[in-house]
N, C-alpha and C. Protein backbone atom coordinates (compact mmCIF):
# COMPACT_ATOMS: atom_id res chain seq x y z
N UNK A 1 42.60 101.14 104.00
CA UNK A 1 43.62 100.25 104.55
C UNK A 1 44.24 100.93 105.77
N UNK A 2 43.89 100.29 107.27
CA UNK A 2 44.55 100.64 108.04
C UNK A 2 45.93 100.49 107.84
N UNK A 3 47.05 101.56 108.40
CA UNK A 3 48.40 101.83 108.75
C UNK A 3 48.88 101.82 110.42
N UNK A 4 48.15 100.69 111.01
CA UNK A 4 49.00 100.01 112.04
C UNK A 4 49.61 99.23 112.29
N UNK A 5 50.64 98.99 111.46
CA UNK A 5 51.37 97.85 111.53
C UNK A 5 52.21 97.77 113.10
N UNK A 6 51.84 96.63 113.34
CA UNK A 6 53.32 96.42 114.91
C UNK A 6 53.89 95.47 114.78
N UNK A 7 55.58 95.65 114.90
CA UNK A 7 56.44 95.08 114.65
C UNK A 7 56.39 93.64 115.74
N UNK A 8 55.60 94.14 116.91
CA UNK A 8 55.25 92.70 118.02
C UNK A 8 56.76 92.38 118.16
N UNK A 9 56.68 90.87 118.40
CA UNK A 9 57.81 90.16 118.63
C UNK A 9 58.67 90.42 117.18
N UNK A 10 60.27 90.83 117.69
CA UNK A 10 60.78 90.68 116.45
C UNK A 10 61.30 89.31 115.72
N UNK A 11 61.13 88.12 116.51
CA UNK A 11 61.35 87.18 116.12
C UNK A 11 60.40 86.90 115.08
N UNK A 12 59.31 86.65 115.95
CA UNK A 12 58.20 86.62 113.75
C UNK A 12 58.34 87.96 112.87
N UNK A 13 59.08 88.96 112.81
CA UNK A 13 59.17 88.96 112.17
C UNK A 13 60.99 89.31 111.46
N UNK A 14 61.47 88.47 112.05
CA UNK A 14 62.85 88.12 111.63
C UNK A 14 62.42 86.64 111.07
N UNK A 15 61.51 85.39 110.96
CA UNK A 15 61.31 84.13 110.54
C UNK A 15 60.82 84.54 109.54
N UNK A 16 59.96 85.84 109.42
CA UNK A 16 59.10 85.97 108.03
C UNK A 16 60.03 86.50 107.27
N UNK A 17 61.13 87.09 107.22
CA UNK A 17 62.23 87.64 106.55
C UNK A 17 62.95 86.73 106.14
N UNK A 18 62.99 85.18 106.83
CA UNK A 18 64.08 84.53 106.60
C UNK A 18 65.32 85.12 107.10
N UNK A 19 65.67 85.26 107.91
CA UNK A 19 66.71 85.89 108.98
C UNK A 19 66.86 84.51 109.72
N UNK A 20 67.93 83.80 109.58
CA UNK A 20 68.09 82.51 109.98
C UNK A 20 69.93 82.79 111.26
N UNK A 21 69.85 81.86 111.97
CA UNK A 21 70.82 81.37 112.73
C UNK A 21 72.26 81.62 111.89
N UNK A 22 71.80 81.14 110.43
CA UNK A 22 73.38 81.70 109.65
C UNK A 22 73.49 82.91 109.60
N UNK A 23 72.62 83.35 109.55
CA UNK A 23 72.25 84.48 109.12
C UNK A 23 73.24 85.79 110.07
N UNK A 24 72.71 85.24 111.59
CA UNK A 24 73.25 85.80 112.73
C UNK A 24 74.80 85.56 112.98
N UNK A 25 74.70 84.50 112.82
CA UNK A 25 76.57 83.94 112.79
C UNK A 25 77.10 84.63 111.87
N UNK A 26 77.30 84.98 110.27
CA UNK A 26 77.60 85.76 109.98
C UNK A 26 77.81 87.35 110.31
N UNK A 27 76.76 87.20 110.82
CA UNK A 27 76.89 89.22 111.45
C UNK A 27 78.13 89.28 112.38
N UNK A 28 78.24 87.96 113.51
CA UNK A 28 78.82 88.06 114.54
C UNK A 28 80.29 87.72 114.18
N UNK A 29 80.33 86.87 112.88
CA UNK A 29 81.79 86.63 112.61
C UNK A 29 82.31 87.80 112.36
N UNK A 30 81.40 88.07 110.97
CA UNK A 30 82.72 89.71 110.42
C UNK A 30 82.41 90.88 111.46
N UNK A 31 81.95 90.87 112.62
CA UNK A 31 82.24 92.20 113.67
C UNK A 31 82.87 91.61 114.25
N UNK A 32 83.22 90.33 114.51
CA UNK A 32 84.03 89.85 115.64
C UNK A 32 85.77 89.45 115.11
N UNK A 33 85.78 89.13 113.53
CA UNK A 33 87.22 89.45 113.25
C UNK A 33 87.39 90.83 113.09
N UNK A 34 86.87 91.70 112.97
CA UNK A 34 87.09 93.04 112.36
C UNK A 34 86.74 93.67 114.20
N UNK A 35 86.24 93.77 114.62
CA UNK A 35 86.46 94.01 116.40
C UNK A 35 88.36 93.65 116.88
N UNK A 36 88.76 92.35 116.27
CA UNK A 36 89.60 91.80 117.09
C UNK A 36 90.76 92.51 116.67
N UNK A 37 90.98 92.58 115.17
CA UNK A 37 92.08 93.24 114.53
C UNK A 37 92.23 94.29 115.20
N UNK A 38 91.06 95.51 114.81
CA UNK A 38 91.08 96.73 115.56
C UNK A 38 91.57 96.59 116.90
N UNK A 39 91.14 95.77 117.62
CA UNK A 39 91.69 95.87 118.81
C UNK A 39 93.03 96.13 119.25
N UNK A 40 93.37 94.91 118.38
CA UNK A 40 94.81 94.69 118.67
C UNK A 40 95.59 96.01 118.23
N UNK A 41 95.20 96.52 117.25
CA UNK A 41 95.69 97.54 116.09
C UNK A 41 95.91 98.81 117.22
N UNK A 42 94.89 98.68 117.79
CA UNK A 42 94.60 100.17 118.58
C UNK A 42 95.41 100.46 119.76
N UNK A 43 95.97 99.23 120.19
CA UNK A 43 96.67 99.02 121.68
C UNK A 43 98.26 99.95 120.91
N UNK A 44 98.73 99.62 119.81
CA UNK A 44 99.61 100.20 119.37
C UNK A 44 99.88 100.88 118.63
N UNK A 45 98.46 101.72 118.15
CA UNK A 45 98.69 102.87 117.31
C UNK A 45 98.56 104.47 118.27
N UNK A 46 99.39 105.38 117.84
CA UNK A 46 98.95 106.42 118.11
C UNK A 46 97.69 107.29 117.97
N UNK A 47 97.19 108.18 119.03
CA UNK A 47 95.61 108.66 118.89
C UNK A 47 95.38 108.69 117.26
N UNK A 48 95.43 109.69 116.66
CA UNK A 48 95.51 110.16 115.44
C UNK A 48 95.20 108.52 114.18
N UNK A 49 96.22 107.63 114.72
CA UNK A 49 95.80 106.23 114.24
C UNK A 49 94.86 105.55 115.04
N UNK A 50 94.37 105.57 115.76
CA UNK A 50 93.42 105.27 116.49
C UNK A 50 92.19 105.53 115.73
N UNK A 51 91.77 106.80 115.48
CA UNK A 51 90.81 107.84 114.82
C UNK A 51 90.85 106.99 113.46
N UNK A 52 91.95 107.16 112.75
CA UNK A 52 91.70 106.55 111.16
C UNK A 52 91.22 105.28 111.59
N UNK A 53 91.98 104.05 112.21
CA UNK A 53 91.49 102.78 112.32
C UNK A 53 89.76 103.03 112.56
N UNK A 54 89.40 103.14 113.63
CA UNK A 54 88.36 103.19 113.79
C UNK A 54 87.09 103.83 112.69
N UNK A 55 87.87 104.35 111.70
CA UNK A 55 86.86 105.24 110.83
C UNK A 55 86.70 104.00 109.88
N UNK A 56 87.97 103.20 109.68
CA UNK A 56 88.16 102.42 108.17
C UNK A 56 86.91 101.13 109.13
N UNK A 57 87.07 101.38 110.16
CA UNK A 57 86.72 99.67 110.90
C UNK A 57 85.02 99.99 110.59
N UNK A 58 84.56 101.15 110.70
CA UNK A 58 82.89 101.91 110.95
C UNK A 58 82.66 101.04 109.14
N UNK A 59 83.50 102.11 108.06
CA UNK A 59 82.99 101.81 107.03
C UNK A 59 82.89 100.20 106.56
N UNK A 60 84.11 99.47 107.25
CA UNK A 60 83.80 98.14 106.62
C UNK A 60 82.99 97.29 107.20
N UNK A 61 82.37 97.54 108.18
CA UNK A 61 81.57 97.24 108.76
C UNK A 61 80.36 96.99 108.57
N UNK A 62 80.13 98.46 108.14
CA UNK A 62 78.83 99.00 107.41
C UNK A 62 78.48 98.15 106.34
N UNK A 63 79.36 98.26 105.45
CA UNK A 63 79.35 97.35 104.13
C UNK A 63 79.11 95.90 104.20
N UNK A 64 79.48 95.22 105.33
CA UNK A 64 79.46 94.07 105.32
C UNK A 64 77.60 94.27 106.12
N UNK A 65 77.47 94.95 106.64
CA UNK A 65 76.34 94.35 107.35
C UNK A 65 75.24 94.64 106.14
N UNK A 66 75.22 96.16 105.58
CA UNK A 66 74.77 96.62 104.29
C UNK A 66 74.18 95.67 103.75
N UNK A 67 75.54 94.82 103.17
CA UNK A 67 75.35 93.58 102.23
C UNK A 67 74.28 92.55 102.65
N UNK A 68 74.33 92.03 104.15
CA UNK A 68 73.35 91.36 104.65
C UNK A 68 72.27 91.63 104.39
N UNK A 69 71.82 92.98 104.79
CA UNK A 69 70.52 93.58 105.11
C UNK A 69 69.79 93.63 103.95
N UNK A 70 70.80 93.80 102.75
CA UNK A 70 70.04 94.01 101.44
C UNK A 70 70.15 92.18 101.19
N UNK A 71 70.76 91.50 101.41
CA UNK A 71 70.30 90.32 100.63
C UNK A 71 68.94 89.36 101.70
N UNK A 72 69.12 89.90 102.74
CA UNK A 72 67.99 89.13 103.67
C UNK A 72 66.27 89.97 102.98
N UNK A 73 66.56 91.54 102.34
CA UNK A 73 65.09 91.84 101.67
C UNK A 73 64.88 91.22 100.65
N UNK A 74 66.09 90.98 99.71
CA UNK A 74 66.45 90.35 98.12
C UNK A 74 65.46 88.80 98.47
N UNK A 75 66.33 88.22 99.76
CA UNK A 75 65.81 86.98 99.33
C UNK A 75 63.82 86.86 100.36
N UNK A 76 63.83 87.57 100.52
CA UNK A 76 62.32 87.89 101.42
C UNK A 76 61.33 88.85 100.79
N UNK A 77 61.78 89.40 99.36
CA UNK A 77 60.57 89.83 98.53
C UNK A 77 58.87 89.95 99.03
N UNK A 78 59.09 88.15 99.04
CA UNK A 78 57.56 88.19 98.80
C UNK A 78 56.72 88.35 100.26
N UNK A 79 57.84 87.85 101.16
CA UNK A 79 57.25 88.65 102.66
C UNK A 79 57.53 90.16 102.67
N UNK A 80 58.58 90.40 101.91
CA UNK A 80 58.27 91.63 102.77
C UNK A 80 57.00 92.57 101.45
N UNK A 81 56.15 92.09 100.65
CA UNK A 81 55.37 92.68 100.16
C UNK A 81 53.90 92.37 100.72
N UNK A 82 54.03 91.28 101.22
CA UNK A 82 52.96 90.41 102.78
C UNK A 82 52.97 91.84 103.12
N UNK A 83 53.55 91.73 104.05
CA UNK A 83 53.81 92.92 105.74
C UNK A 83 53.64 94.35 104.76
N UNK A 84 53.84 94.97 103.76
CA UNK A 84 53.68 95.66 103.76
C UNK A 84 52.22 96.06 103.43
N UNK A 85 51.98 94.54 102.98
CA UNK A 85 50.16 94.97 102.53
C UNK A 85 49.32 95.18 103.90
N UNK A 86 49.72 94.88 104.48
CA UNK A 86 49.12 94.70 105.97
C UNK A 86 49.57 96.19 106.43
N UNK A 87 50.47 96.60 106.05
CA UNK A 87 50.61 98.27 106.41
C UNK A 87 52.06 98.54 107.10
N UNK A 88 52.85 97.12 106.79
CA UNK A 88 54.32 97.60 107.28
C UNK A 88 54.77 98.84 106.36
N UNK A 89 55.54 99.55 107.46
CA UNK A 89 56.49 100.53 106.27
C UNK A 89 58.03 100.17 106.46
N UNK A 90 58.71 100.93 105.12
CA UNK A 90 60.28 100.57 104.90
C UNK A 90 61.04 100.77 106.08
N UNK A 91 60.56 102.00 107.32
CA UNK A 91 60.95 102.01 108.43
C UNK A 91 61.25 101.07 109.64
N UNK A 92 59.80 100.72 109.63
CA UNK A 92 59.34 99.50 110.30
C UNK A 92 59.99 98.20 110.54
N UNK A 93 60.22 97.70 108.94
CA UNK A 93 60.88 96.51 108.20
C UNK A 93 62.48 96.63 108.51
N UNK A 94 63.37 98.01 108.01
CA UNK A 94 64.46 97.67 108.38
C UNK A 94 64.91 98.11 109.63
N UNK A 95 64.19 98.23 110.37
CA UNK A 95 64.52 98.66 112.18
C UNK A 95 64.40 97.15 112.23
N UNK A 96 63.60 96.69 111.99
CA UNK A 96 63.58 94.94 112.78
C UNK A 96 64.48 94.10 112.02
N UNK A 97 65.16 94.23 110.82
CA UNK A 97 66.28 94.08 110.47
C UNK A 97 67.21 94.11 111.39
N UNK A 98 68.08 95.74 111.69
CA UNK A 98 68.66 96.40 112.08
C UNK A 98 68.88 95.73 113.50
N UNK A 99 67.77 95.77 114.36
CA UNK A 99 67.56 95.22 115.77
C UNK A 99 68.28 93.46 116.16
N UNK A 100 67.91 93.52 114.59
CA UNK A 100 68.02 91.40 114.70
C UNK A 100 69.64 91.70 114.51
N UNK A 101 70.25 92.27 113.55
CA UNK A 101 72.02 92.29 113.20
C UNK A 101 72.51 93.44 114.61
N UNK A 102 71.55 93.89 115.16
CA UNK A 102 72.37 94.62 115.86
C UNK A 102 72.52 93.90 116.96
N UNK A 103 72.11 93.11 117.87
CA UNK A 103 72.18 92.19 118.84
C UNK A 103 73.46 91.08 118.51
N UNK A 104 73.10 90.53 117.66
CA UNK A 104 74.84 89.42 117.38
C UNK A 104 75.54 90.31 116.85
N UNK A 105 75.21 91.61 116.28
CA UNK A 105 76.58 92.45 116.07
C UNK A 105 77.62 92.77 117.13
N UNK A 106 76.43 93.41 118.20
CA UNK A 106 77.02 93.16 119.09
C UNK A 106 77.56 92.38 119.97
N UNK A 107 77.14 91.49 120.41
CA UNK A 107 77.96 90.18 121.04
C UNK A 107 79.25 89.80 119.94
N UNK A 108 79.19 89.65 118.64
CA UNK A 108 80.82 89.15 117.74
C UNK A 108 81.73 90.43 117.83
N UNK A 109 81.12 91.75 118.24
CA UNK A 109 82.25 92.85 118.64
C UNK A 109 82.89 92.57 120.21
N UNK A 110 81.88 92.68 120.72
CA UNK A 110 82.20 92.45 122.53
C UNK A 110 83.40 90.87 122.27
N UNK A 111 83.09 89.70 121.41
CA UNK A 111 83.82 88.66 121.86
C UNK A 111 85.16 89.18 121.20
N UNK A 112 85.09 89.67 120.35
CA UNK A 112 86.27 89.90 119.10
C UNK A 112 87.49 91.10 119.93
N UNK A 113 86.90 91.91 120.47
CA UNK A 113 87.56 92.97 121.23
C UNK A 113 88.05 92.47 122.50
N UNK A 114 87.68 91.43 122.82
CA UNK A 114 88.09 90.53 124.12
C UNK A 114 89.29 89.59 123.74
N UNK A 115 88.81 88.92 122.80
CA UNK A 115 89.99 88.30 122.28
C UNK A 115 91.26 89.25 121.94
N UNK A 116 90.99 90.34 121.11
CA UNK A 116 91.56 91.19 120.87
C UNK A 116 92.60 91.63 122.54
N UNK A 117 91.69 92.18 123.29
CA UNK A 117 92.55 92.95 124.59
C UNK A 117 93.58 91.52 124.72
N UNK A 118 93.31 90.27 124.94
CA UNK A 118 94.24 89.44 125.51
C UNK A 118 95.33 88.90 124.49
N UNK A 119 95.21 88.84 123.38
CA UNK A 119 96.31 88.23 122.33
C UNK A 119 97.11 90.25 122.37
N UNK A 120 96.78 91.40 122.94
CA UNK A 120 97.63 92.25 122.92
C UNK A 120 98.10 92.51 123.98
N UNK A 121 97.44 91.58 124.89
CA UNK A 121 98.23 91.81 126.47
C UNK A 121 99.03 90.38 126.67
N UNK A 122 98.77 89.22 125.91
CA UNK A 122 100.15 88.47 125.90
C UNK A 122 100.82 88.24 125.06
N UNK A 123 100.53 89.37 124.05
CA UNK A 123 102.13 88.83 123.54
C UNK A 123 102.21 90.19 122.63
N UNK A 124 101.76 91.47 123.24
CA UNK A 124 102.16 92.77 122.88
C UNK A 124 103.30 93.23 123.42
N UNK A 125 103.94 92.46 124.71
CA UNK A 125 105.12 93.24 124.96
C UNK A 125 104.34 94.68 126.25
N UNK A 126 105.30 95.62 126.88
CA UNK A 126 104.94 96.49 127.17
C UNK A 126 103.67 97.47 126.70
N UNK A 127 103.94 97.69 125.62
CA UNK A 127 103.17 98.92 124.96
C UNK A 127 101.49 97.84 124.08
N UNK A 128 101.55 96.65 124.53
CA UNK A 128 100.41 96.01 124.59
C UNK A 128 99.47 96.56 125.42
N UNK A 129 98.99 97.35 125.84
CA UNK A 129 97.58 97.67 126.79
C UNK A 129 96.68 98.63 126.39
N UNK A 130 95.41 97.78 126.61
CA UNK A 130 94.19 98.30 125.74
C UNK A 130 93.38 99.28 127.69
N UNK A 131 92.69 100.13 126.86
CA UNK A 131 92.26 101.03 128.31
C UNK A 131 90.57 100.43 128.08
N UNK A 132 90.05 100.42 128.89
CA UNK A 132 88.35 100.50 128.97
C UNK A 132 88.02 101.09 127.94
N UNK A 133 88.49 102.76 127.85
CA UNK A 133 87.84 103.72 126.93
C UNK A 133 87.96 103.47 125.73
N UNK A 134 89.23 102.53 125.24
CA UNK A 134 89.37 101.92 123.61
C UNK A 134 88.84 100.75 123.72
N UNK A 135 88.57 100.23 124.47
CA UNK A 135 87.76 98.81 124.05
C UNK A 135 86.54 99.22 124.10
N UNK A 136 85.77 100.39 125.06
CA UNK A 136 84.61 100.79 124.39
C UNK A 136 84.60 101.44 122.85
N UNK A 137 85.42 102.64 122.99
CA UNK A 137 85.45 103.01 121.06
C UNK A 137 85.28 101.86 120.41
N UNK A 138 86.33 100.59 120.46
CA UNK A 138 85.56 99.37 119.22
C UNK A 138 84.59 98.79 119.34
N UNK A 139 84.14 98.27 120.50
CA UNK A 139 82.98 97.86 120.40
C UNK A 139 81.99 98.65 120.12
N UNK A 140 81.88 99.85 120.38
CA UNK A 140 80.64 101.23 119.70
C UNK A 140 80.75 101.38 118.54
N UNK A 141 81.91 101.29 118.65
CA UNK A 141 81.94 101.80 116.57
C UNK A 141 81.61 100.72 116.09
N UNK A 142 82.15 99.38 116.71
CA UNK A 142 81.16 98.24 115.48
C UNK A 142 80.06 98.17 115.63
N UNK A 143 79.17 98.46 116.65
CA UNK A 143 77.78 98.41 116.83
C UNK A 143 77.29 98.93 116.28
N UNK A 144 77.66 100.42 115.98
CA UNK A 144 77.27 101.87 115.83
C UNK A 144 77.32 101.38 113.96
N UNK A 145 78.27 100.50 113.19
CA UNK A 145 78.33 100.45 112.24
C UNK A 145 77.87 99.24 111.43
N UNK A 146 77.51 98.37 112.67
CA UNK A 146 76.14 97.41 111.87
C UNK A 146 74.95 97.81 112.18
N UNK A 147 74.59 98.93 112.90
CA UNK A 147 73.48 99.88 113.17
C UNK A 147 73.06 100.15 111.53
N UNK A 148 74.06 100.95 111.43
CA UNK A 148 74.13 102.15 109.93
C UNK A 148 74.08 100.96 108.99
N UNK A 149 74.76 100.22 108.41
CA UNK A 149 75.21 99.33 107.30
C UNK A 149 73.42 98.50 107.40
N UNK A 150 72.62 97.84 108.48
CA UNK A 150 71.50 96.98 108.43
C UNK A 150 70.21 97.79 107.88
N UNK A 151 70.47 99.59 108.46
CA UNK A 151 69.48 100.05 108.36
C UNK A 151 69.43 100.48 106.49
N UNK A 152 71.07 101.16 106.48
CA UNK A 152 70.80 101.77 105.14
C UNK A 152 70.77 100.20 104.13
N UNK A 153 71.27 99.18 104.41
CA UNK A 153 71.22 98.26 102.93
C UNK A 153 69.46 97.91 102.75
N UNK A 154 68.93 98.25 103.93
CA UNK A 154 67.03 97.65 104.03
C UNK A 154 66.82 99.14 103.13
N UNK A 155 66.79 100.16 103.63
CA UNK A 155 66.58 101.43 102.91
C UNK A 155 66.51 101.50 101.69
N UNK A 156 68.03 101.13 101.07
CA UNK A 156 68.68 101.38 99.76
C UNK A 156 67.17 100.53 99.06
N UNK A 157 66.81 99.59 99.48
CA UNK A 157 66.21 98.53 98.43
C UNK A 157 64.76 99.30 98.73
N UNK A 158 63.92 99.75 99.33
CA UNK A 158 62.87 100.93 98.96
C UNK A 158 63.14 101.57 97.92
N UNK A 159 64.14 102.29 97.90
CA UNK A 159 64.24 103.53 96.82
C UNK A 159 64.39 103.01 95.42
N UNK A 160 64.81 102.04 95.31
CA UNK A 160 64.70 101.28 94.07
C UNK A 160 63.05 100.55 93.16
C-alpha cells in the first residue's frame, strides 16, 4: 500500500469530512465574540491583565475549536477511514481540519476585535484606546488558539 496521500484541494477534502458552511460560522462566531470581549477587556486592563486575559482567551478558544474538530472526525468516521485507506495519516487529516477552522477563525477574530476597538473607542471614555500591537495580540492569540484547539481535538481522536 502506497503512503502518498495529498491533501490536493482542501475543499474535497473538507466536503469528505462533512465540514459544512455551519460548520465555519460556528468557528467564526465563538472567535469573534470571544475576540470582541477581549478586546474591549484589554483597552482597560493593565499589562499584567492583559497577559492573564489573553491566556484565559488562548484556552477557551482552544476548547471551543477542540470541540469542533473532534466532533467534525466523530461525525466523519467513515470518511475519515476512506482517506486513510488510501494512505491519509492523522497528520494529514487534522492539518486540513485545522487549515479549514483556521481561515474563518481567523476572519470571526479580525471582525470581533474590530468591533471590539470601536464599541471601546465610543463609548470607553478616555482610557478607551486599543494600540495596533493589542489588537494584533488578540487576533494572534485567537488564531494561534483555533490553530492548537482544531489540531489537538483531530489528534486526541487517533490516540483513542
Amino acid at each position: 500500500m502506497a503512503r502518498e496521500f495529498s491533501l490536493g484541494s482542501g475543499f474535497i477534502v473538507a466536503r469528505s469530512l462533512r465540514i459544512t458552511r455551519t460548520t465555519h460560522l460556528l468557528v467564526a462566531s465563538i472567535t469573534a465574540a470571544v475576540a470582541l470581549n477581549a478586546t474591549v477587556a484589554v483597552q482597560f486592563l493593565a499589562p499584567i491583565g492583559q497577559a492573564v486575559l489573553l491566556s484565559v482567551l488562548i484556552v477557551f478558544i482552544a476548547l471551543g475549536s477542540a470541540a469542533v474538530s473532534r466532533d467534525i472526525f466523530t461525525r466523519s468516521s467513515q470518511a475519515v477511514s476512506s482517506l486513510r485507506s488510501i494512505g491519509a495519516t492523522s497528520g494529514s487529516l487534522s492539518s486540513a481540519v485545522m487549515l479549514s477552522n483556521l481561515e474563518y477563525g481567523g476572519i470571526g477574530s479580525a471582525a470581533g476585535a474590530i468591533v471590539g476597538v470601536a464599541l471601546g473607542a465610543a463609548f470607553g471614555g478616555s482610557s478607551g484606546f486599543m494600540s495596533v500591537y493589542g489588537f494584533a495580540l488578540v487576533v494572534g492569540a485567537s488564531v494561534a488558539a483555533v490553530a492548537l484547539g482544531a489540531y489537538a481535538g483531530g489528534r486526541s481522536l487517533w490516540r483513542s
